[in-house]
Protein backbone atom coordinates (compact mmCIF):
# COMPACT_ATOMS: atom_id res chain seq x y z
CA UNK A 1 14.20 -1.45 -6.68
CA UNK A 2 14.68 -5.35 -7.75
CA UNK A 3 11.57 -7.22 -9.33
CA UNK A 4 9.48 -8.25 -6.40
CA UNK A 5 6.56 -11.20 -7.80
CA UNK A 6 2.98 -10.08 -6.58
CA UNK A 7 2.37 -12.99 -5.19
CA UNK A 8 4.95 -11.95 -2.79
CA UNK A 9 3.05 -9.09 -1.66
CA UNK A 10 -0.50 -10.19 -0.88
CA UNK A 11 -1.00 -9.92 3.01
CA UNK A 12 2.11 -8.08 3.10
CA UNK A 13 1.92 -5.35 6.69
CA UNK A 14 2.72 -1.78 5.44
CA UNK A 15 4.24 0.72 7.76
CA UNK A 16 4.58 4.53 6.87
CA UNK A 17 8.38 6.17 7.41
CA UNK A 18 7.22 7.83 10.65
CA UNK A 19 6.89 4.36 11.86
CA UNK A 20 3.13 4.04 12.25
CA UNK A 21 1.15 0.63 10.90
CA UNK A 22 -1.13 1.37 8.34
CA UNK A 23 -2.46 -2.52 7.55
CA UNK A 24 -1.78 -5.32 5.03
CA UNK A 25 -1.98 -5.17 1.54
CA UNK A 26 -5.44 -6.17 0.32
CA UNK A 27 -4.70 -5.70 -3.59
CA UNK A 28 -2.82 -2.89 -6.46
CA UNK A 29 -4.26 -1.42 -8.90
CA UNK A 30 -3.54 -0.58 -12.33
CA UNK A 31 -3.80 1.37 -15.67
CA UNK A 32 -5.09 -1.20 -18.38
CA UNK A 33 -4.12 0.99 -20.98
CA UNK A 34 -0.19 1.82 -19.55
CA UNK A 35 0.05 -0.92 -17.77
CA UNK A 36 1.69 1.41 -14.87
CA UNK A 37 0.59 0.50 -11.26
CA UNK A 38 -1.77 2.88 -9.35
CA UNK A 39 -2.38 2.17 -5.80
CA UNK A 40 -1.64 0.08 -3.40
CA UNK A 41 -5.28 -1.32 -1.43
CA UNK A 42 -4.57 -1.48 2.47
CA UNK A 43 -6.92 -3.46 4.69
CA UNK A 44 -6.48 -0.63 7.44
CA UNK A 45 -4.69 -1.17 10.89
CA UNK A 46 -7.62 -0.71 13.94
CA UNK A 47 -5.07 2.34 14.75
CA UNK A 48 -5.41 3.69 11.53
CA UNK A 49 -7.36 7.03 12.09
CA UNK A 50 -8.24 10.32 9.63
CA UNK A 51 -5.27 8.91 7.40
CA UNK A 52 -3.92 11.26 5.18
CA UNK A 53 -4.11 8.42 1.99
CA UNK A 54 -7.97 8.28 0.13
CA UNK A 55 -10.17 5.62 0.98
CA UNK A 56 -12.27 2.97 -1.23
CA UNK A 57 -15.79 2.65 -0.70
CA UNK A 58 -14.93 -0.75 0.94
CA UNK A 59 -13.24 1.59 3.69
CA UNK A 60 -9.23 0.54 2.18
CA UNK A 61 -6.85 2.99 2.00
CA UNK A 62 -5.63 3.89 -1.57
CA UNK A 63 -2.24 4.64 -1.57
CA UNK A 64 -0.60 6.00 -4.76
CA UNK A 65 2.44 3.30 -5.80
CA UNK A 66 4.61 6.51 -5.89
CA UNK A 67 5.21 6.43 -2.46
CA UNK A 68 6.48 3.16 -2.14
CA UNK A 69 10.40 3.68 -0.31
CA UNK A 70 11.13 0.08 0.27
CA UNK A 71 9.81 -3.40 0.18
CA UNK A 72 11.45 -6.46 2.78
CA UNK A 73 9.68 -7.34 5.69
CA UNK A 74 7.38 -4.55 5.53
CA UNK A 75 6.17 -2.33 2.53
CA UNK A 76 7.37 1.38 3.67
CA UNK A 77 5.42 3.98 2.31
CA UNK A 78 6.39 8.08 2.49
CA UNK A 79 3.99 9.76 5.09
């Protein structure tokens, strides 16, 4: 995948592969210590029900950077 700036990403909508609209990305965490990233933060979609992904206790998903497929318009995460 080519270097994408964060900056880029903020507010970005995120779609799963089956096609459904999870929300826009609120934030991504990270490991201080690695420096690896950790999750992605979703503001949820009002469609957005029982999702499979964890939630904060802000109520945004927490989805694991690993299942990032693609970033361009949208971010496209494996569901």
């Amino acid at each position: 995948m080519p270097e994408i700036l964060a900056e880029n990403l903020s507010g970005k909508d995120v779609m799963g592969t089956d096609g459904a609209e999870l929300g826009s990305l609120y934030n991504i965490t990270m490991d201080l210590a690695s420096g690896s990233l950790e999750h992605l933060i979703i503001d949820p979609a009002e469609t957005v029900r029982d999702s499979e992904f964890e939630y904060s206790d802000q109520g945004r998903l927490l989805v694991p950077v690993e299942r990032v497929k693609a970033v361009k318009d949208h971010m496209i995460v494996q569901r």
